[in-house]
PDB file of N, CA and C in Angstrom:
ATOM      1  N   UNK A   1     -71.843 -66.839 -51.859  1.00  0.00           N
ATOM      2  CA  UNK A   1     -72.432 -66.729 -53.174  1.00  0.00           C
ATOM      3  C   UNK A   1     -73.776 -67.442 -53.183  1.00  0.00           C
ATOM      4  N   UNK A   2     -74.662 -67.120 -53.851  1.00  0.00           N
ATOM      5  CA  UNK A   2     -76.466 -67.604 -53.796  1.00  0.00           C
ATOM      6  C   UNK A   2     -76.274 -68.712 -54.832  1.00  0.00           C
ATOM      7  N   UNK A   3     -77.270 -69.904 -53.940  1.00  0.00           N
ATOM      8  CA  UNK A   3     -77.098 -71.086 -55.135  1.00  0.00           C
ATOM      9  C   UNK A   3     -78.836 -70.874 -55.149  1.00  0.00           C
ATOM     10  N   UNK A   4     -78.953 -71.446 -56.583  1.00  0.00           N
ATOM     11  CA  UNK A   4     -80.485 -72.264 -56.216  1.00  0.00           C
ATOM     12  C   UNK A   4     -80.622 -73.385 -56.039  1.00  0.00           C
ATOM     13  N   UNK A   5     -81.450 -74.177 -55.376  1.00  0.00           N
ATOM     14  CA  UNK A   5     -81.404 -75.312 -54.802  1.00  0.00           C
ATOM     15  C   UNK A   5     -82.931 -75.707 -55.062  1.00  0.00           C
ATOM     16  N   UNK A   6     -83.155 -76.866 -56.145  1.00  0.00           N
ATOM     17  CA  UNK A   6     -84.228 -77.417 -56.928  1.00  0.00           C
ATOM     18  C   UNK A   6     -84.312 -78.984 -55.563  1.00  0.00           C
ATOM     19  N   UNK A   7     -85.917 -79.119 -55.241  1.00  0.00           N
ATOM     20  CA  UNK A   7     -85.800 -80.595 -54.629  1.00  0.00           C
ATOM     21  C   UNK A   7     -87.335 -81.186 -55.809  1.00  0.00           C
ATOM     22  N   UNK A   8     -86.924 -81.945 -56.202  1.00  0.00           N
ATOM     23  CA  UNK A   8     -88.093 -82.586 -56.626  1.00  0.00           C
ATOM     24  C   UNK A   8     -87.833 -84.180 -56.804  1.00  0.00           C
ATOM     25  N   UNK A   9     -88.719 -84.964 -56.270  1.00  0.00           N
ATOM     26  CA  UNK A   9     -88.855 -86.618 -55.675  1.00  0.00           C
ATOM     27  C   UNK A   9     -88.708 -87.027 -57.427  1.00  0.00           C
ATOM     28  N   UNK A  10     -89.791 -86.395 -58.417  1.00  0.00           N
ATOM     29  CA  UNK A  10     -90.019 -87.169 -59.856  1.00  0.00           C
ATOM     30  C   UNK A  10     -89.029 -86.509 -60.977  1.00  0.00           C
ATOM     31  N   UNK A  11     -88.558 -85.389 -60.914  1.00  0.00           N
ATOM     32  CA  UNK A  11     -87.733 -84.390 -62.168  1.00  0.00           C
ATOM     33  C   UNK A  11     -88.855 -84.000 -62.709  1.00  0.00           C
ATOM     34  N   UNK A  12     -90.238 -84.120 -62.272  1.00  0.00           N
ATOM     35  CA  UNK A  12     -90.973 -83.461 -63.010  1.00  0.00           C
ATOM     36  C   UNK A  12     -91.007 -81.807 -63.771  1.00  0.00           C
ATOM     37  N   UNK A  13     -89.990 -81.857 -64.100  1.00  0.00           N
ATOM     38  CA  UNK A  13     -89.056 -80.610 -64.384  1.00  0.00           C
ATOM     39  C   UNK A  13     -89.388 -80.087 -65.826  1.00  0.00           C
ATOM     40  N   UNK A  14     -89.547 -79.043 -66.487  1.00  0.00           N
ATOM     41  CA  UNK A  14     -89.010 -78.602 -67.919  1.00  0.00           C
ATOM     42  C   UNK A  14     -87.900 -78.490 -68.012  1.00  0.00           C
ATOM     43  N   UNK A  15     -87.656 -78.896 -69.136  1.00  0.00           N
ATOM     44  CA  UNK A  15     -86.382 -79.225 -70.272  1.00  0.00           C
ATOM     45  C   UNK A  15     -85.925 -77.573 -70.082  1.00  0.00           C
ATOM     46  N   UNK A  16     -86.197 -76.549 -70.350  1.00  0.00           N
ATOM     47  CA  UNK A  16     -86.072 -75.428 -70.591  1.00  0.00           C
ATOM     48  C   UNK A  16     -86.557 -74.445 -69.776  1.00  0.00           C
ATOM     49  N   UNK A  17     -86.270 -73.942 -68.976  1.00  0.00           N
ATOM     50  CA  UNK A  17     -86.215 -73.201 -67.468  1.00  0.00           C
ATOM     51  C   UNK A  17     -85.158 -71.975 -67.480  1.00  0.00           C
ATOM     52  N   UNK A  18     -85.395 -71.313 -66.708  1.00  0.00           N
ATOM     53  CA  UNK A  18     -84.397 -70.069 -66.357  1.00  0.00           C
ATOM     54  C   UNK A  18     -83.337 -70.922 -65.637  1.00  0.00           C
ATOM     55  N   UNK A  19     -84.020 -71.545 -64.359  1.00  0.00           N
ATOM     56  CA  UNK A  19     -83.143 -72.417 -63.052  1.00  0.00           C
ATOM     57  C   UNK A  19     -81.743 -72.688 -63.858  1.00  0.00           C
ATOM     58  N   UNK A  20     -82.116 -73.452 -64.964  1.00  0.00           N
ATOM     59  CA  UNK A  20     -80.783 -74.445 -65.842  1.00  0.00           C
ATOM     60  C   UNK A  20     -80.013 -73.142 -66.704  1.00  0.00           C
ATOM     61  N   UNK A  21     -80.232 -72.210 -66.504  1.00  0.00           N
ATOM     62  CA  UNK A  21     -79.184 -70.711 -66.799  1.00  0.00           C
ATOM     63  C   UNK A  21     -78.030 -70.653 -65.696  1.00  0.00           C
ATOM     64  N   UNK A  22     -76.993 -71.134 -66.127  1.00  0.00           N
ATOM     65  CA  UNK A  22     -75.655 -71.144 -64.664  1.00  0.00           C
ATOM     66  C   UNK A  22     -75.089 -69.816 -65.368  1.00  0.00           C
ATOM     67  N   UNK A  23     -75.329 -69.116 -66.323  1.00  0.00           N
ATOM     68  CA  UNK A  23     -74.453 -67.568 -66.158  1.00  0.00           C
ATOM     69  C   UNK A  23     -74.214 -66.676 -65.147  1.00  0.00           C
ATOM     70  N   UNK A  24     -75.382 -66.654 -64.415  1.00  0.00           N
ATOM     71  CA  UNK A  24     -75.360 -65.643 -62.691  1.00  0.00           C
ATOM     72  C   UNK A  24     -75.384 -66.243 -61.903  1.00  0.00           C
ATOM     73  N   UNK A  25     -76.067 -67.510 -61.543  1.00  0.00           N
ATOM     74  CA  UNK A  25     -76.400 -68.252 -60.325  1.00  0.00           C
ATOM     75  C   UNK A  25     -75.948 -70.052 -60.644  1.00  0.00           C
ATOM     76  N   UNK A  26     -75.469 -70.738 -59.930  1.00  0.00           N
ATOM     77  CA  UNK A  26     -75.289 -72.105 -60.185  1.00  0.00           C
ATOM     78  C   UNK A  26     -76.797 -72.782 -59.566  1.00  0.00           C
ATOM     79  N   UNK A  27     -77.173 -73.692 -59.687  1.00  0.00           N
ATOM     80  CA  UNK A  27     -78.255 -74.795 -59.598  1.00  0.00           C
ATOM     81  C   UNK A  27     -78.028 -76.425 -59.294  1.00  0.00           C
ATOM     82  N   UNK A  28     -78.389 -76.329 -58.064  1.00  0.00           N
ATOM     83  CA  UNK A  28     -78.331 -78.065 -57.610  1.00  0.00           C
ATOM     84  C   UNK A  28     -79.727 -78.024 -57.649  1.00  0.00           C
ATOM     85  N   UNK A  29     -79.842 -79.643 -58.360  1.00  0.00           N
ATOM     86  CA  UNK A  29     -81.160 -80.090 -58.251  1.00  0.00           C
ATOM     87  C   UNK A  29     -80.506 -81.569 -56.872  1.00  0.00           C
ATOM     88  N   UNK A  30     -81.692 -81.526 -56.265  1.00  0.00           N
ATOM     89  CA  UNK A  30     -81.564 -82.643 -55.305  1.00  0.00           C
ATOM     90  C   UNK A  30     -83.133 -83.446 -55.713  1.00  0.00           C
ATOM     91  N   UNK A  31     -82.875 -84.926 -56.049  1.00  0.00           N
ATOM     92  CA  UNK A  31     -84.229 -85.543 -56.394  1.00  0.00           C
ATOM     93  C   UNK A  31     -83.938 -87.042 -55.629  1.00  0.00           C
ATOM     94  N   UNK A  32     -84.688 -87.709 -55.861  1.00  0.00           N
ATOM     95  CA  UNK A  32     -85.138 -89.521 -55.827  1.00  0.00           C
ATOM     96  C   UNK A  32     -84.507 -90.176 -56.519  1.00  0.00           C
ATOM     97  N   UNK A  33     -83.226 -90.753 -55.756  1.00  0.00           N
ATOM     98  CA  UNK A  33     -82.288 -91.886 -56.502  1.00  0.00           C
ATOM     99  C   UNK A  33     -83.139 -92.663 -57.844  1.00  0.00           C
ATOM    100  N   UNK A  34     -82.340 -92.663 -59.122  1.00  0.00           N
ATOM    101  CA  UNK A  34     -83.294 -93.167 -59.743  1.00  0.00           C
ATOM    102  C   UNK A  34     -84.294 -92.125 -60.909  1.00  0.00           C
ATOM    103  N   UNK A  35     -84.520 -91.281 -60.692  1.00  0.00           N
ATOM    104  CA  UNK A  35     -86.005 -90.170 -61.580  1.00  0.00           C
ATOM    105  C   UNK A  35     -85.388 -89.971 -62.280  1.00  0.00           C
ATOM    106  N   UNK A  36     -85.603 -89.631 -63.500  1.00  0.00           N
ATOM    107  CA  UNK A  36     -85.481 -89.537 -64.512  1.00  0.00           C
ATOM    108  C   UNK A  36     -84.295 -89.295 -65.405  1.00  0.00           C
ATOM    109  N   UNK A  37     -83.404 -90.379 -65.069  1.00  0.00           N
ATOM    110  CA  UNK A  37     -81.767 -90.343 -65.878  1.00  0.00           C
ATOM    111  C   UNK A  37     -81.446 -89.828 -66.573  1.00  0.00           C
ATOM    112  N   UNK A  38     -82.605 -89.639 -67.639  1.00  0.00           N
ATOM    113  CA  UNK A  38     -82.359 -88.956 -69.138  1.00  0.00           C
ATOM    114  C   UNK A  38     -82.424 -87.676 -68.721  1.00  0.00           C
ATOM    115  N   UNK A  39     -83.288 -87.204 -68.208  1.00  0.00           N
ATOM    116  CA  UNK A  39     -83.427 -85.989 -67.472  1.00  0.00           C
ATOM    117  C   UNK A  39     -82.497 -84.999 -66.609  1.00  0.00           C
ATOM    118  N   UNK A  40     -81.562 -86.254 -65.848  1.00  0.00           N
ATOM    119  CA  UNK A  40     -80.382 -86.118 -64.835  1.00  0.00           C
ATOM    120  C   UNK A  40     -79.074 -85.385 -65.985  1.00  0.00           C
ATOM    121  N   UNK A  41     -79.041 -86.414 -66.957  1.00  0.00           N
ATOM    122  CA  UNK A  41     -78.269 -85.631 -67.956  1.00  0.00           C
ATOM    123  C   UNK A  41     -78.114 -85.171 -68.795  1.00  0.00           C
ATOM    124  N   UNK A  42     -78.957 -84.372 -68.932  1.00  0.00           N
ATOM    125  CA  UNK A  42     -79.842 -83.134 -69.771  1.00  0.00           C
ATOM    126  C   UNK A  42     -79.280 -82.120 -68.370  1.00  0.00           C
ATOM    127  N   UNK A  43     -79.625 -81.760 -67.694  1.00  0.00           N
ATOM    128  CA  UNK A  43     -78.941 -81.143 -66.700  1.00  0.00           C
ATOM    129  C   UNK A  43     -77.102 -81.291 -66.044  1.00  0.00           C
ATOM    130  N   UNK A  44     -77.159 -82.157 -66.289  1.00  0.00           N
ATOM    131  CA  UNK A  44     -75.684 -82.050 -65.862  1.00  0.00           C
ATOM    132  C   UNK A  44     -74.999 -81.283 -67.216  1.00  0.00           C
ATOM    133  N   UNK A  45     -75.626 -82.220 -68.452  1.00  0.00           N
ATOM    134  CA  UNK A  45     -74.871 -81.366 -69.878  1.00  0.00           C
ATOM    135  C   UNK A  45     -74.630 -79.899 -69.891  1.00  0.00           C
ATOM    136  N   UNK A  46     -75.678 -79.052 -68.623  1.00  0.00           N
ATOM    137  CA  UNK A  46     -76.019 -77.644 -68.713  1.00  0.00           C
ATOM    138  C   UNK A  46     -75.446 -77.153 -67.811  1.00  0.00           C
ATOM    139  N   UNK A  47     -74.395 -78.031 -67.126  1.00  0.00           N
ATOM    140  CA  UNK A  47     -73.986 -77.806 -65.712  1.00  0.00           C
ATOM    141  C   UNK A  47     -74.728 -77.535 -64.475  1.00  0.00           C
ATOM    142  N   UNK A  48     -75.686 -77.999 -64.414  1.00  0.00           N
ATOM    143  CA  UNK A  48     -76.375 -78.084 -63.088  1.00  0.00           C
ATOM    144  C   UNK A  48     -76.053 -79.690 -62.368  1.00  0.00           C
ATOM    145  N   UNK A  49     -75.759 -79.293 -61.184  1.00  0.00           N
ATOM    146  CA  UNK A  49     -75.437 -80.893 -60.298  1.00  0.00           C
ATOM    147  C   UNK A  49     -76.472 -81.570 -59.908  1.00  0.00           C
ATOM    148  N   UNK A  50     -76.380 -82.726 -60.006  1.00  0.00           N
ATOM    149  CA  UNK A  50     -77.927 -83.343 -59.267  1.00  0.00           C
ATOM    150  C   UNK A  50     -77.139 -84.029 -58.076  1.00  0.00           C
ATOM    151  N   UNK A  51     -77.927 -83.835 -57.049  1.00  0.00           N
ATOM    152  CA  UNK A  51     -77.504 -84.774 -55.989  1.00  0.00           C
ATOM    153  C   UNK A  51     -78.832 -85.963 -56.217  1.00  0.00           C
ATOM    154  N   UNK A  52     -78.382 -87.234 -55.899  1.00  0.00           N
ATOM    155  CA  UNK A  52     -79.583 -88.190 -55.950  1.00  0.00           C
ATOM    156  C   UNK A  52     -79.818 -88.972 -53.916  1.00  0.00           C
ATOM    157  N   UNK A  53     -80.829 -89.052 -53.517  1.00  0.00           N
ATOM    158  CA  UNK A  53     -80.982 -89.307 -52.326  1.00  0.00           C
ATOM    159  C   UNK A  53     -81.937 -90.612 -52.310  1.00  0.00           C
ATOM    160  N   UNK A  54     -81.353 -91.535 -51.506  1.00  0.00           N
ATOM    161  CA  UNK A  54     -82.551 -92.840 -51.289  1.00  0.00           C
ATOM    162  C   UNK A  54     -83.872 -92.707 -50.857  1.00  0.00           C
ATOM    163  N   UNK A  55     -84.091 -91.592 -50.098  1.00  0.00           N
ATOM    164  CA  UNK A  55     -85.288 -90.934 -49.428  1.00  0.00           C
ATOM    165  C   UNK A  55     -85.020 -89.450 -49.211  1.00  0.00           C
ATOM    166  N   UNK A  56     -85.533 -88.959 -50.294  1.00  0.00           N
ATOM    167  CA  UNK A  56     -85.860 -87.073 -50.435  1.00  0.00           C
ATOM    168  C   UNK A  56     -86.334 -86.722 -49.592  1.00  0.00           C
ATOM    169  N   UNK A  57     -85.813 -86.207 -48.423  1.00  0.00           N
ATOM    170  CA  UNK A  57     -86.501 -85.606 -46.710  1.00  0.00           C
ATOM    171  C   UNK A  57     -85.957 -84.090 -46.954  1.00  0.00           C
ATOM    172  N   UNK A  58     -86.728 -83.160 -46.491  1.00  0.00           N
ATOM    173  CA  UNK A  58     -86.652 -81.721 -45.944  1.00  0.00           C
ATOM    174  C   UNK A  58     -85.570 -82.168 -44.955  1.00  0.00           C
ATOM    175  N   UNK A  59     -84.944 -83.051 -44.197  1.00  0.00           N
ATOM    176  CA  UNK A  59     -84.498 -82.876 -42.912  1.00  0.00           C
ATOM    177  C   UNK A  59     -82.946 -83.983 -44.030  1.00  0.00           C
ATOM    178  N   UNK A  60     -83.298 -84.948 -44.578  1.00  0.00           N
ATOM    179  CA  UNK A  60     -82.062 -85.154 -45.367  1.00  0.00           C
ATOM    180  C   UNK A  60     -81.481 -83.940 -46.371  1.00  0.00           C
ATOM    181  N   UNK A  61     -82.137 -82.906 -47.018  1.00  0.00           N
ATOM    182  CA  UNK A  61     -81.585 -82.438 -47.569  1.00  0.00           C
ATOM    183  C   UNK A  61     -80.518 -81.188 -46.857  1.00  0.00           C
ATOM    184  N   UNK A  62     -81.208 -80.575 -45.842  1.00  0.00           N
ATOM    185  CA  UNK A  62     -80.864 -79.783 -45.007  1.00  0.00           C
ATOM    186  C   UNK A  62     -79.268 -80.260 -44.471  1.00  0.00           C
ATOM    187  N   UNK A  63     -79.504 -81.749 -44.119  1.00  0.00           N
ATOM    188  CA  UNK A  63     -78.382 -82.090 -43.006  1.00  0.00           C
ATOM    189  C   UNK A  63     -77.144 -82.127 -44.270  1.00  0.00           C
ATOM    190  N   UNK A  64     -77.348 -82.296 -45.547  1.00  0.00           N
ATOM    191  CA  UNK A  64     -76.597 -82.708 -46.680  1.00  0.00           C
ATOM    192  C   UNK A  64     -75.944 -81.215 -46.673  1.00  0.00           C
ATOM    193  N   UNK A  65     -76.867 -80.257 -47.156  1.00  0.00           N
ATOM    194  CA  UNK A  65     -75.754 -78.552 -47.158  1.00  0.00           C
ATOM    195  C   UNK A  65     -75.817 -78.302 -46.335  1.00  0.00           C
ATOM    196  N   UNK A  66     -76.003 -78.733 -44.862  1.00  0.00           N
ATOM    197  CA  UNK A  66     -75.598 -78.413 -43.786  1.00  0.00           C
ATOM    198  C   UNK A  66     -73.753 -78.771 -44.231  1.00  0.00           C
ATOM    199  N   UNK A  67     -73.846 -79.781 -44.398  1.00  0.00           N
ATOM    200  CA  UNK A  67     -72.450 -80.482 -44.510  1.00  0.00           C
ATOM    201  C   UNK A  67     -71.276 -80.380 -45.314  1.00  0.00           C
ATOM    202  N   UNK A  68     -72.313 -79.659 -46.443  1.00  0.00           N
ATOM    203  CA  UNK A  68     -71.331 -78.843 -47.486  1.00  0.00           C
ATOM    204  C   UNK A  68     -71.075 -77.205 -46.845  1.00  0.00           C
ATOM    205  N   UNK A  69     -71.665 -76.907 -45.833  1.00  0.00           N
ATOM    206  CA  UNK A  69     -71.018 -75.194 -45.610  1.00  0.00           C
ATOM    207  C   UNK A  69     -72.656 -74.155 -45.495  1.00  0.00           C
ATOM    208  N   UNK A  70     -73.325 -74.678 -46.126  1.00  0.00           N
ATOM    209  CA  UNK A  70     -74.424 -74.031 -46.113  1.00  0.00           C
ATOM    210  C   UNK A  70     -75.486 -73.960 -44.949  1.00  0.00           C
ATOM    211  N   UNK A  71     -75.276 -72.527 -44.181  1.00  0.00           N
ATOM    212  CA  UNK A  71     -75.586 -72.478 -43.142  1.00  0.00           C
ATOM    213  C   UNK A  71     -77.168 -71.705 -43.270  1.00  0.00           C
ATOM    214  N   UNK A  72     -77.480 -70.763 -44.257  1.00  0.00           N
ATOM    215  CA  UNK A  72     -78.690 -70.283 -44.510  1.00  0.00           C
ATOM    216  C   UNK A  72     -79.446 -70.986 -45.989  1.00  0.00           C
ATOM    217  N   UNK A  73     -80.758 -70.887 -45.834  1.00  0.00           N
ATOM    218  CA  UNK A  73     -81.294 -71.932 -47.353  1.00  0.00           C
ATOM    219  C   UNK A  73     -82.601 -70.849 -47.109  1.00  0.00           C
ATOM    220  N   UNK A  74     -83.062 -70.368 -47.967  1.00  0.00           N
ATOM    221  CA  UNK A  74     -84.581 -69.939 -48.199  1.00  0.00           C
ATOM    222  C   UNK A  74     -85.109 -70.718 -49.337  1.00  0.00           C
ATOM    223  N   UNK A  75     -86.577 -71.717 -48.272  1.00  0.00           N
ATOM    224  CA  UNK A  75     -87.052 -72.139 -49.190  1.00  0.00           C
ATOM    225  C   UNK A  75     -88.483 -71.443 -49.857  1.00  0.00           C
ATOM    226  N   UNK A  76     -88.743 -71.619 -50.750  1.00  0.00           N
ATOM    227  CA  UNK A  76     -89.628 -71.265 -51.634  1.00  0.00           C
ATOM    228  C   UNK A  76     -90.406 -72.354 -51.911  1.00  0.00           C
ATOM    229  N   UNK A  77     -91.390 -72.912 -51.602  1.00  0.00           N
ATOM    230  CA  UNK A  77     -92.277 -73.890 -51.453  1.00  0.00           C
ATOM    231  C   UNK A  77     -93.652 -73.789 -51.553  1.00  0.00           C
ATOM    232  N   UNK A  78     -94.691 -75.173 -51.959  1.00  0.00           N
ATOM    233  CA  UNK A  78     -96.014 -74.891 -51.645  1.00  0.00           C
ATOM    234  C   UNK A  78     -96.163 -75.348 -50.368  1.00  0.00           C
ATOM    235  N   UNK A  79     -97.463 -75.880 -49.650  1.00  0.00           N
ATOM    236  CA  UNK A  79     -97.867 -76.262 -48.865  1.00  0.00           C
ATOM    237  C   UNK A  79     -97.450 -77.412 -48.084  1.00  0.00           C
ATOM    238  N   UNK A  80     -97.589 -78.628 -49.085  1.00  0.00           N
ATOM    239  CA  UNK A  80     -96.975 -79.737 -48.650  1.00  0.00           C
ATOM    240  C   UNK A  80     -95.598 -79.875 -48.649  1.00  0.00           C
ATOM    241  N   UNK A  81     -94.822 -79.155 -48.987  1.00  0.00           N
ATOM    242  CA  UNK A  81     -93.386 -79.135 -49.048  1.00  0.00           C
ATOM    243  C   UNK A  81     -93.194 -78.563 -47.662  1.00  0.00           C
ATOM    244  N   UNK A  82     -94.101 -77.162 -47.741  1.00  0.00           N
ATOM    245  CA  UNK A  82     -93.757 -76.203 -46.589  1.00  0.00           C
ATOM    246  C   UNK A  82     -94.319 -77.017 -44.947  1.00  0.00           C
ATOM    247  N   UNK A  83     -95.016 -78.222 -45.191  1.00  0.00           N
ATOM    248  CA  UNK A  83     -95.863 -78.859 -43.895  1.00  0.00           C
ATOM    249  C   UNK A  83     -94.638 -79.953 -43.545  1.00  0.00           C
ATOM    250  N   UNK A  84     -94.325 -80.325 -44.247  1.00  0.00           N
ATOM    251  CA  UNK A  84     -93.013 -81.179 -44.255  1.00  0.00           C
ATOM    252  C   UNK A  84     -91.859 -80.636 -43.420  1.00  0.00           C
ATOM    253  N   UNK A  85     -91.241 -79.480 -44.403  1.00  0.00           N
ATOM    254  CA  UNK A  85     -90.401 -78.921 -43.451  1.00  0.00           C
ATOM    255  C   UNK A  85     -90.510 -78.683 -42.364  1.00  0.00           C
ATOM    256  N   UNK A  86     -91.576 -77.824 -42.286  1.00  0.00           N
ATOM    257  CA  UNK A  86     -91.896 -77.462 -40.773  1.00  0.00           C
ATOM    258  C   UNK A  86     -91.696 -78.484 -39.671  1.00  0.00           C
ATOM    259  N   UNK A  87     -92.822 -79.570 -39.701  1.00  0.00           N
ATOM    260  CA  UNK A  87     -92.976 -80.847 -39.070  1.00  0.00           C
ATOM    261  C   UNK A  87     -91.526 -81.350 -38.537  1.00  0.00           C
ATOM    262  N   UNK A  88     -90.752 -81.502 -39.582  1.00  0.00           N
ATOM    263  CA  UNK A  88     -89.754 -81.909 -39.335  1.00  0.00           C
ATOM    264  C   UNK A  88     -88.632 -81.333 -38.367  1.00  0.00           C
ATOM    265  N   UNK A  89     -88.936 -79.797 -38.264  1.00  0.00           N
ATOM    266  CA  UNK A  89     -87.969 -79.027 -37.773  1.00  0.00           C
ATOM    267  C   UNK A  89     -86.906 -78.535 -38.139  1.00  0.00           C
ATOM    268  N   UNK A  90     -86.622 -78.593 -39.732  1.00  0.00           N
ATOM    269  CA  UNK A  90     -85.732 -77.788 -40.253  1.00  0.00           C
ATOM    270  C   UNK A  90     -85.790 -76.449 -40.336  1.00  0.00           C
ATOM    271  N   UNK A  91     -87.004 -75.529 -40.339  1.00  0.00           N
ATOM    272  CA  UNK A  91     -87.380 -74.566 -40.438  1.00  0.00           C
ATOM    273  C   UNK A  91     -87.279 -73.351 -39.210  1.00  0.00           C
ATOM    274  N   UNK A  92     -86.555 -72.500 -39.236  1.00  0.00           N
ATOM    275  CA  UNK A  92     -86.257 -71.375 -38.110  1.00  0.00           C
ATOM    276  C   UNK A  92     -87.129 -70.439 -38.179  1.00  0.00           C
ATOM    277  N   UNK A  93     -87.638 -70.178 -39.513  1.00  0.00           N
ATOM    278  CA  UNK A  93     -88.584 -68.909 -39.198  1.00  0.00           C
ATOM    279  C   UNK A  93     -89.307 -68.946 -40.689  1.00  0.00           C
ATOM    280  N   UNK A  94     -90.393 -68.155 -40.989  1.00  0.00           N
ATOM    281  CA  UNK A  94     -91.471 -68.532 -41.436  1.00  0.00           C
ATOM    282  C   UNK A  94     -92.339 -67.591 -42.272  1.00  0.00           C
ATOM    283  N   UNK A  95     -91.977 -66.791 -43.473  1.00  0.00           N
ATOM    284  CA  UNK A  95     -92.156 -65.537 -44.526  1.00  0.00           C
ATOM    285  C   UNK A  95     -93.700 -66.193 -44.976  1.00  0.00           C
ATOM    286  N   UNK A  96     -94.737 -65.933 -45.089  1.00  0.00           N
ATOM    287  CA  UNK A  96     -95.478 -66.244 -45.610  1.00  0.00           C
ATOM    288  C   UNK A  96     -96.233 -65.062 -47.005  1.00  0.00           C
ATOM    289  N   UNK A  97     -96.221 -65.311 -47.919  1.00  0.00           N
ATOM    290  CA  UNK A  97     -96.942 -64.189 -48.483  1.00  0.00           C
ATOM    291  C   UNK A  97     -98.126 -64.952 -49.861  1.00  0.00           C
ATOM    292  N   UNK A  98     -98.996 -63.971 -49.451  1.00  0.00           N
ATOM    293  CA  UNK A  98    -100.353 -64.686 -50.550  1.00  0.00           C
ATOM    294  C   UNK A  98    -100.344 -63.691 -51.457  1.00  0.00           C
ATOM    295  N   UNK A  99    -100.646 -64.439 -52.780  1.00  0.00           N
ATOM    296  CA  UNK A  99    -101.141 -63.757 -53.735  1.00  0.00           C
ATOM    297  C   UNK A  99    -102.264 -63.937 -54.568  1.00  0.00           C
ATOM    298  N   UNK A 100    -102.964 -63.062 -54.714  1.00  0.00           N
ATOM    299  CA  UNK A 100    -104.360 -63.034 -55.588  1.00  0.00           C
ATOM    300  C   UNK A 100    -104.873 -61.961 -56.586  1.00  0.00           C
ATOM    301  N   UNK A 101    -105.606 -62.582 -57.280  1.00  0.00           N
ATOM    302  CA  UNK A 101    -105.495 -61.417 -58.759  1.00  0.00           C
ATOM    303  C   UNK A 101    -107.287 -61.870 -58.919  1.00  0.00           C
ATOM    304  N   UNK A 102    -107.901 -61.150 -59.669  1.00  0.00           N
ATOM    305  CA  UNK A 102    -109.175 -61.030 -59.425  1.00  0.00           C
ATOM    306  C   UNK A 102    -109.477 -60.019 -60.888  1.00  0.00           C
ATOM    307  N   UNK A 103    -110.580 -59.962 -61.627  1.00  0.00           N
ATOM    308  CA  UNK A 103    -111.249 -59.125 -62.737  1.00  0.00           C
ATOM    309  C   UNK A 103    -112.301 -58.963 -62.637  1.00  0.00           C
ATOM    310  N   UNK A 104    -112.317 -57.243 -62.407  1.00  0.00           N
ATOM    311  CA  UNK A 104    -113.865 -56.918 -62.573  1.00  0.00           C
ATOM    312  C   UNK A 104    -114.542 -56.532 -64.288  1.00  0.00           C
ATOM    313  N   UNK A 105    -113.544 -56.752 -65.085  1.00  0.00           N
ATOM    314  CA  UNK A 105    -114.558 -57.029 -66.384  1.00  0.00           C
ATOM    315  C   UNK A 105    -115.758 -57.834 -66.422  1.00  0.00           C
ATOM    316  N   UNK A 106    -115.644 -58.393 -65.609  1.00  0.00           N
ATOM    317  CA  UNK A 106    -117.378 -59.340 -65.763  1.00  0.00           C
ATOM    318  C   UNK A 106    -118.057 -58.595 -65.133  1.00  0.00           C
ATOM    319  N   UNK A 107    -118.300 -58.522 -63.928  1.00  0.00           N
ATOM    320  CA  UNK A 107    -118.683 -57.905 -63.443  1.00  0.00           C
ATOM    321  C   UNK A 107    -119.190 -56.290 -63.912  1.00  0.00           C
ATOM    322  N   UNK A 108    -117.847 -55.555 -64.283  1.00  0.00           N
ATOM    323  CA  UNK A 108    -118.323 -54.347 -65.265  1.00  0.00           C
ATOM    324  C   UNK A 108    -119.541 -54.540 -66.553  1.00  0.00           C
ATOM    325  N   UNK A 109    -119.284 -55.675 -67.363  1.00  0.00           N
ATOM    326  CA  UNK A 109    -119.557 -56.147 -68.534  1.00  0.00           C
ATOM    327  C   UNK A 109    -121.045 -56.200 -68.140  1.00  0.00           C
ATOM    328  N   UNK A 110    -121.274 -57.012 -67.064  1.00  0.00           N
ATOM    329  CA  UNK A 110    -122.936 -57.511 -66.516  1.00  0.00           C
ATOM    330  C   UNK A 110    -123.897 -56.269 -66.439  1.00  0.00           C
ATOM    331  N   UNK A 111    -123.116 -55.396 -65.706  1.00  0.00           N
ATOM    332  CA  UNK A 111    -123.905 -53.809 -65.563  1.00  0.00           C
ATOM    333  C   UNK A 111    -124.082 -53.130 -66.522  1.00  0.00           C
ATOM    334  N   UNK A 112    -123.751 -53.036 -67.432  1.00  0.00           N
ATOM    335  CA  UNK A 112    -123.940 -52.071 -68.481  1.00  0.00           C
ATOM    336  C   UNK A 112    -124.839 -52.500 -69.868  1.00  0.00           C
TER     337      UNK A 112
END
């Protein structure tokens, strides 16, 4: 069954998110022993689990659902998340996709 799996060091999180919808999909947040308590249970109230970690590592979190059963994880990341993992060697293989959006209304607008 597909979990989502939230890592963030601060909970710099919204209150109000799709993620915190457990009707189709359940949601572990994994954060920084400590971030934001009030925050921690505001989420648990919604049934999402927090795991809390002394040091939030790509390579601690991995070895953690390694340990619960979880043998595949796709992460969805920016840069520094994604340089981390890598580095570390949790990472088997490597989807990259860019996106960019662009308007030629100005451009149109200037010419005419």
């Amino acid at each position: 069954m597909p979990m989502r799996i939230v890592m963030s060091q601060t909970l710099d999180l919204p209150e109000e998110a799709n993620l915190w919808d457990m009707s189709e999909v359940s949601t572990i947040v994994v954060t920084q022993r400590g971030a934001r308590r009030s925050f921690q249970k505001l989420l648990a109230s919604k049934g999402v689990e927090v795991v809390e970690f002394d040091i939030l590592t790509p390579r601690e979190v991995m070895e953690y659902f390694h340990d619960r059963g979880y043998l595949s994880i796709l992460w969805e990341c920016g840069g520094t998340l994604a340089a981390s993992a890598i580095s570390s060697g949790v990472i088997h293989k490597v989807l990259f996709m860019l996106s960019f959006s662009f308007s030629l209304e100005k451009n149109l607008s200037s010419t005419y």
